[in-house]
C-alpha atoms as a PDB file:
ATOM      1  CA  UNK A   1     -64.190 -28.324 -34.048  1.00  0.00           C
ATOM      2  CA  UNK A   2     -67.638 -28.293 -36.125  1.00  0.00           C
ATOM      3  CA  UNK A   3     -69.828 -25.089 -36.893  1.00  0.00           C
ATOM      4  CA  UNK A   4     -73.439 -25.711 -35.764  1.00  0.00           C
ATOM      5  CA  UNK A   5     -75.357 -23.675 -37.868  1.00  0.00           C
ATOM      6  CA  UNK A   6     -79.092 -22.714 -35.799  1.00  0.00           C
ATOM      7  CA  UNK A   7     -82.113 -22.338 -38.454  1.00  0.00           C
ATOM      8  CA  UNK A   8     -83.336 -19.792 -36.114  1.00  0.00           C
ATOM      9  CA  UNK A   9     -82.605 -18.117 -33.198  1.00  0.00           C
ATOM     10  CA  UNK A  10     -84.058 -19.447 -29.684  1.00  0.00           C
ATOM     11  CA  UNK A  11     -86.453 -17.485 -27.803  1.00  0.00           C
ATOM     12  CA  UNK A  12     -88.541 -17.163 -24.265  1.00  0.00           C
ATOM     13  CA  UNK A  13     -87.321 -20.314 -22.501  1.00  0.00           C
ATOM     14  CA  UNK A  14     -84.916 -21.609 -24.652  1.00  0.00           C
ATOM     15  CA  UNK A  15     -83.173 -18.143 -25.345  1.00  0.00           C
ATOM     16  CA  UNK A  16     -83.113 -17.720 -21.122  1.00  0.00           C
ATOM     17  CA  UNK A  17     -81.569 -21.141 -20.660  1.00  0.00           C
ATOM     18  CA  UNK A  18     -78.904 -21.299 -23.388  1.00  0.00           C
ATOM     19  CA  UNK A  19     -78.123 -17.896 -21.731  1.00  0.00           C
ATOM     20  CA  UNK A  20     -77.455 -19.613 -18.590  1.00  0.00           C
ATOM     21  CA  UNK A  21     -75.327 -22.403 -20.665  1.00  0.00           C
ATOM     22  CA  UNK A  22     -73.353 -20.003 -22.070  1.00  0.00           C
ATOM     23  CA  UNK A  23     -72.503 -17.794 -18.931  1.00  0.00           C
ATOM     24  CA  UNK A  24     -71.348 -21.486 -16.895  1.00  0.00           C
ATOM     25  CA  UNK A  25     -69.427 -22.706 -20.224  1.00  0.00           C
ATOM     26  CA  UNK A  26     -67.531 -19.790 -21.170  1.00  0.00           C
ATOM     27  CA  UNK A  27     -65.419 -16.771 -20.076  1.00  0.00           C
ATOM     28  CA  UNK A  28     -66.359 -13.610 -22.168  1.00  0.00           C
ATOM     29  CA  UNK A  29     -69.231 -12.435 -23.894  1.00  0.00           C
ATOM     30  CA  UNK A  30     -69.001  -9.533 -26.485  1.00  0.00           C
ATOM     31  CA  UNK A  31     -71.871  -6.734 -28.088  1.00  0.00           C
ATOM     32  CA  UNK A  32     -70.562  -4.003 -30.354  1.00  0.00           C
ATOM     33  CA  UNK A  33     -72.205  -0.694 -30.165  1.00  0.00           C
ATOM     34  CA  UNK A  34     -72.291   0.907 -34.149  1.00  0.00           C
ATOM     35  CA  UNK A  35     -72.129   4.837 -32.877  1.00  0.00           C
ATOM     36  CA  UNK A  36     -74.730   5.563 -35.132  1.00  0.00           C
ATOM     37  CA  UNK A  37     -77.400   7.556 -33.179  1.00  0.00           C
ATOM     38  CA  UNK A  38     -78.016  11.123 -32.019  1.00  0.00           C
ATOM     39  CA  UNK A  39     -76.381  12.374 -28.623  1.00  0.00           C
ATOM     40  CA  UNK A  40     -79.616  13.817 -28.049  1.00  0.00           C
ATOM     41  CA  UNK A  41     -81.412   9.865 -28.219  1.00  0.00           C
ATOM     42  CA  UNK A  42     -80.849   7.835 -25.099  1.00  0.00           C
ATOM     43  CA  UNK A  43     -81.233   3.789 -27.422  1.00  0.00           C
ATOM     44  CA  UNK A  44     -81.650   0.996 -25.555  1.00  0.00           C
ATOM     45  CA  UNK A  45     -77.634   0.445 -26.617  1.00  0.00           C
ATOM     46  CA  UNK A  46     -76.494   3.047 -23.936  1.00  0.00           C
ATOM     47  CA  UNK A  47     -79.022   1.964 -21.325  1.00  0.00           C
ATOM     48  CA  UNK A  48     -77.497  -1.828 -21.601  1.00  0.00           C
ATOM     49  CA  UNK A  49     -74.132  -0.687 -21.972  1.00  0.00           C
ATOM     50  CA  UNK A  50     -74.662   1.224 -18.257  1.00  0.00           C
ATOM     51  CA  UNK A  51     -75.575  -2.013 -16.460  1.00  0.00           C
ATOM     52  CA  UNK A  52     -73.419  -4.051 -18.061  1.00  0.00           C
ATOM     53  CA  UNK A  53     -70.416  -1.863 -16.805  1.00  0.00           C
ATOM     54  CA  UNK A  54     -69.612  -3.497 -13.743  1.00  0.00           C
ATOM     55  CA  UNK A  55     -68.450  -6.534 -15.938  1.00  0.00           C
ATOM     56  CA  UNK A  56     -66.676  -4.827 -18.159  1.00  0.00           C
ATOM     57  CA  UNK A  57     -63.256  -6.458 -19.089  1.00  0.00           C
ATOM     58  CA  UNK A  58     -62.233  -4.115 -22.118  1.00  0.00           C
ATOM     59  CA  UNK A  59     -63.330  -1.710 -25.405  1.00  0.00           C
ATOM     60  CA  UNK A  60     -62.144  -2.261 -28.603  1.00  0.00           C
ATOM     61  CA  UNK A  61     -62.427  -0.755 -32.049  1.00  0.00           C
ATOM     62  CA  UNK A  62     -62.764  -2.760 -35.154  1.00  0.00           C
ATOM     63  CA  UNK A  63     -58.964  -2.510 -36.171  1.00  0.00           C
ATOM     64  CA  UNK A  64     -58.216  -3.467 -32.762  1.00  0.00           C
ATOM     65  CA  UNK A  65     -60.393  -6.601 -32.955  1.00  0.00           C
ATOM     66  CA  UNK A  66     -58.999  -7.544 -36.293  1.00  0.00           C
ATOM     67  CA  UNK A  67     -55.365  -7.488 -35.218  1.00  0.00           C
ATOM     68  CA  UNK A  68     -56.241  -9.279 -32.173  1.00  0.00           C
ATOM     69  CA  UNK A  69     -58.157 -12.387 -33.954  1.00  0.00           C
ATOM     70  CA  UNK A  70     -57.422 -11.723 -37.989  1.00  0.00           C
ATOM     71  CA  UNK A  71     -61.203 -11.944 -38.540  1.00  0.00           C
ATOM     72  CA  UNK A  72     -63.043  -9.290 -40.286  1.00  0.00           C
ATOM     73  CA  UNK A  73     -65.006  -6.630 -38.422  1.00  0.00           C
ATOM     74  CA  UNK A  74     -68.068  -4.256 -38.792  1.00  0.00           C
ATOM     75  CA  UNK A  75     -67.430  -0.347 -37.798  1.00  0.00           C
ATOM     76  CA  UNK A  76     -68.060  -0.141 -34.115  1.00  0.00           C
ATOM     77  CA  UNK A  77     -66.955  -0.477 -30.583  1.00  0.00           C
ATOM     78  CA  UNK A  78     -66.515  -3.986 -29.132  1.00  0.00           C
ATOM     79  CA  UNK A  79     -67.673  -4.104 -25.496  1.00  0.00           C
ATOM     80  CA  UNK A  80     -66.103  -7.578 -23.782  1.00  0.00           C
ATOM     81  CA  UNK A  81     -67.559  -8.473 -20.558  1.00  0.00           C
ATOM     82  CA  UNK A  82     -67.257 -11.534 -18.469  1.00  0.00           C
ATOM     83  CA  UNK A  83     -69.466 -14.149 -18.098  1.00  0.00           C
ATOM     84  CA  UNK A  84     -71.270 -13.525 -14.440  1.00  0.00           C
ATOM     85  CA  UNK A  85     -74.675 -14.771 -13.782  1.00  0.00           C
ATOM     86  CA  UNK A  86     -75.727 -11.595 -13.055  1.00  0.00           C
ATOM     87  CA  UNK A  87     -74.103 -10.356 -16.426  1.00  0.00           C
ATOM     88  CA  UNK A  88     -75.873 -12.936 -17.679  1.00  0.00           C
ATOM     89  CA  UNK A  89     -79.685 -11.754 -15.818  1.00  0.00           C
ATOM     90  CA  UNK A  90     -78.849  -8.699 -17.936  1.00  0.00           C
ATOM     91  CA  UNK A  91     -78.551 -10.249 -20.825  1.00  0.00           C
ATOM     92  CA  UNK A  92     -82.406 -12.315 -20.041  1.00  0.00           C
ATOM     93  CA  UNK A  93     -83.870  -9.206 -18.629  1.00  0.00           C
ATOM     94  CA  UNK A  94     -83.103  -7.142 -22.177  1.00  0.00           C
ATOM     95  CA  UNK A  95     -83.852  -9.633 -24.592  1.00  0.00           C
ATOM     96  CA  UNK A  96     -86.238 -12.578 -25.621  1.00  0.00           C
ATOM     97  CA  UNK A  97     -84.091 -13.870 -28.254  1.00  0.00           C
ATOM     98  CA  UNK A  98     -80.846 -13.575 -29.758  1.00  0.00           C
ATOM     99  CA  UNK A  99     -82.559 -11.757 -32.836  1.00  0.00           C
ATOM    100  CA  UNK A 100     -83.155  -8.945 -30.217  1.00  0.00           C
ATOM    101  CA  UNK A 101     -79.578  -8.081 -30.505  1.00  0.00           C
ATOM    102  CA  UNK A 102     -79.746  -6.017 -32.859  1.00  0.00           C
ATOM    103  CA  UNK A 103     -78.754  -2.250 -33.584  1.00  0.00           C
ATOM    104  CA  UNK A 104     -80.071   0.073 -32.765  1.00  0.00           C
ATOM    105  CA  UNK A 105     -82.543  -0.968 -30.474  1.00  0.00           C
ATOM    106  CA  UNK A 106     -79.842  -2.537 -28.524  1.00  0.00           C
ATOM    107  CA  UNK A 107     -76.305  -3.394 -29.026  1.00  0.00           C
ATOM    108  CA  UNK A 108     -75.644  -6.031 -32.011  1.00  0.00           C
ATOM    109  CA  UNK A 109     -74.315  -9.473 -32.286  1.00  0.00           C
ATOM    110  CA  UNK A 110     -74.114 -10.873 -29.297  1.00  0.00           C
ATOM    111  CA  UNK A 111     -71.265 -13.467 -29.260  1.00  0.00           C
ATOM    112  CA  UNK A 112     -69.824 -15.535 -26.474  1.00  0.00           C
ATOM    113  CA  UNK A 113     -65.615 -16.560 -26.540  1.00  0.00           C
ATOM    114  CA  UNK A 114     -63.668 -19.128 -24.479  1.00  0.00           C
ATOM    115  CA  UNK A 115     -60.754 -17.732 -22.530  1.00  0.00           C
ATOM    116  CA  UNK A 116     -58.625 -17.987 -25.277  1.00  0.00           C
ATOM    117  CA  UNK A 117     -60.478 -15.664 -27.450  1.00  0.00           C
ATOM    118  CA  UNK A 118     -62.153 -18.657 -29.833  1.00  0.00           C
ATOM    119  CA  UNK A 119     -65.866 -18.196 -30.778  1.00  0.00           C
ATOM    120  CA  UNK A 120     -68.150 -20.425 -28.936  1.00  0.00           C
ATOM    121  CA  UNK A 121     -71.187 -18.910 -29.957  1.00  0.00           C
ATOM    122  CA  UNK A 122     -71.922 -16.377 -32.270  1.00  0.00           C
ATOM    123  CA  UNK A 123     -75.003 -14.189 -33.508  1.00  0.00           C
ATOM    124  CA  UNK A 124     -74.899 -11.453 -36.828  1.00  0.00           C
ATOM    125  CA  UNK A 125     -78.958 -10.268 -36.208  1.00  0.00           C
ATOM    126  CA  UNK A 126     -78.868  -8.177 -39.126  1.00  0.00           C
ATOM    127  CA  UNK A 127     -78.597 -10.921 -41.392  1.00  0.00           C
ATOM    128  CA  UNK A 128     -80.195 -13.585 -39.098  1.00  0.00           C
ATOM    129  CA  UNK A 129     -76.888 -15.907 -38.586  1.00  0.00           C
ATOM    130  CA  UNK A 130     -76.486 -17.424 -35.350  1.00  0.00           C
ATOM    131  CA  UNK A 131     -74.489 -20.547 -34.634  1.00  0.00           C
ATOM    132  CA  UNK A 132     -71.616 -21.920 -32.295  1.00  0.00           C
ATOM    133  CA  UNK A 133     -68.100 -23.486 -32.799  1.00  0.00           C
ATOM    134  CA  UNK A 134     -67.684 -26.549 -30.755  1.00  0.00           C
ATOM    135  CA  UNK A 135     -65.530 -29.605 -30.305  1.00  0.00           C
ATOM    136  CA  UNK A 136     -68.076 -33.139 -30.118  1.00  0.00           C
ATOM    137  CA  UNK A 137     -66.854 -33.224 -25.860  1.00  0.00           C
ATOM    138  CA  UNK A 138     -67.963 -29.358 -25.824  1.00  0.00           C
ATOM    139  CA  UNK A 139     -71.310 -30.419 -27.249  1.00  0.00           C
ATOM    140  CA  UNK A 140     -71.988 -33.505 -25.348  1.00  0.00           C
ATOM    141  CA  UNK A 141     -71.715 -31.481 -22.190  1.00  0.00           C
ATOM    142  CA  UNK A 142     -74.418 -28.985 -22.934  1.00  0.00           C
ATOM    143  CA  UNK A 143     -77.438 -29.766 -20.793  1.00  0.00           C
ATOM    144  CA  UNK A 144     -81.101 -31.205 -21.928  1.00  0.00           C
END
């Protein structure tokens, strides 16, 4: 396995087709919502959150999420939802780039995991990180 670090995040295009990479190559995509708005605000985080529900495997909190992988966790509520091309039109139609994910415009850090719960991709907006975890054969399959 080798960490691919990106220098920046891809956008327009690019963003939309690594989208579509993403949805065919894995199994589960993940966006935490931080809780931190007013009930009286309807954020971009809720409106998502709504048409994403249809794909919706599970919720989790952050102690949840670190007793399932041992990683550390921000506050929040970790949304998983499987990887569906529609789910992944969602994802095109809210965003231009992965930087978009951020909170609270709309959810943060989108991430993508393989069935087994391993990061494939990951994004942390906030402090502009984005990258993926892949074996050499996982790279060498990604399209041009």
């Amino acid at each position: 396995m080798v960490a691919v670090s990106f220098h920046t995040d891809p956008r327009g295009a690019a963003y939309e087709h690594l989208i579509d990479e993403l949805i065919e190559k894995t199994d589960r995509f993940l966006l935490v919502d931080r809780g931190s708005y007013d009930d009286d605000e309807i954020p971009g985080v809720s409106r998502v959150l709504q048409r994403l529900k249809p794909y919706l495997i599970e919720s989790c909190t952050m102690e949840e999420m670190m007793m399932q992988s041992g990683a550390m966790y921000l506050e929040g509520i970790y949304y998983i939802y499987r990887c569906k091309p529609k789910s992944g039109q969602i994802l095109k139609e809210e965003a231009n780039r992965f930087h978009d994910w951020l909170y609270p415009s709309l959810p943060d850090d989108l991430c993508f995991l393989k069935e087994d719960g391993r990061g494939f991709f990951f994004s942390v907006a906030h402090e502009n990180i984005y990258g993926m975890g892949i074996t050499q054969e996982e790279a060498s399959e990604f399209k041009h």
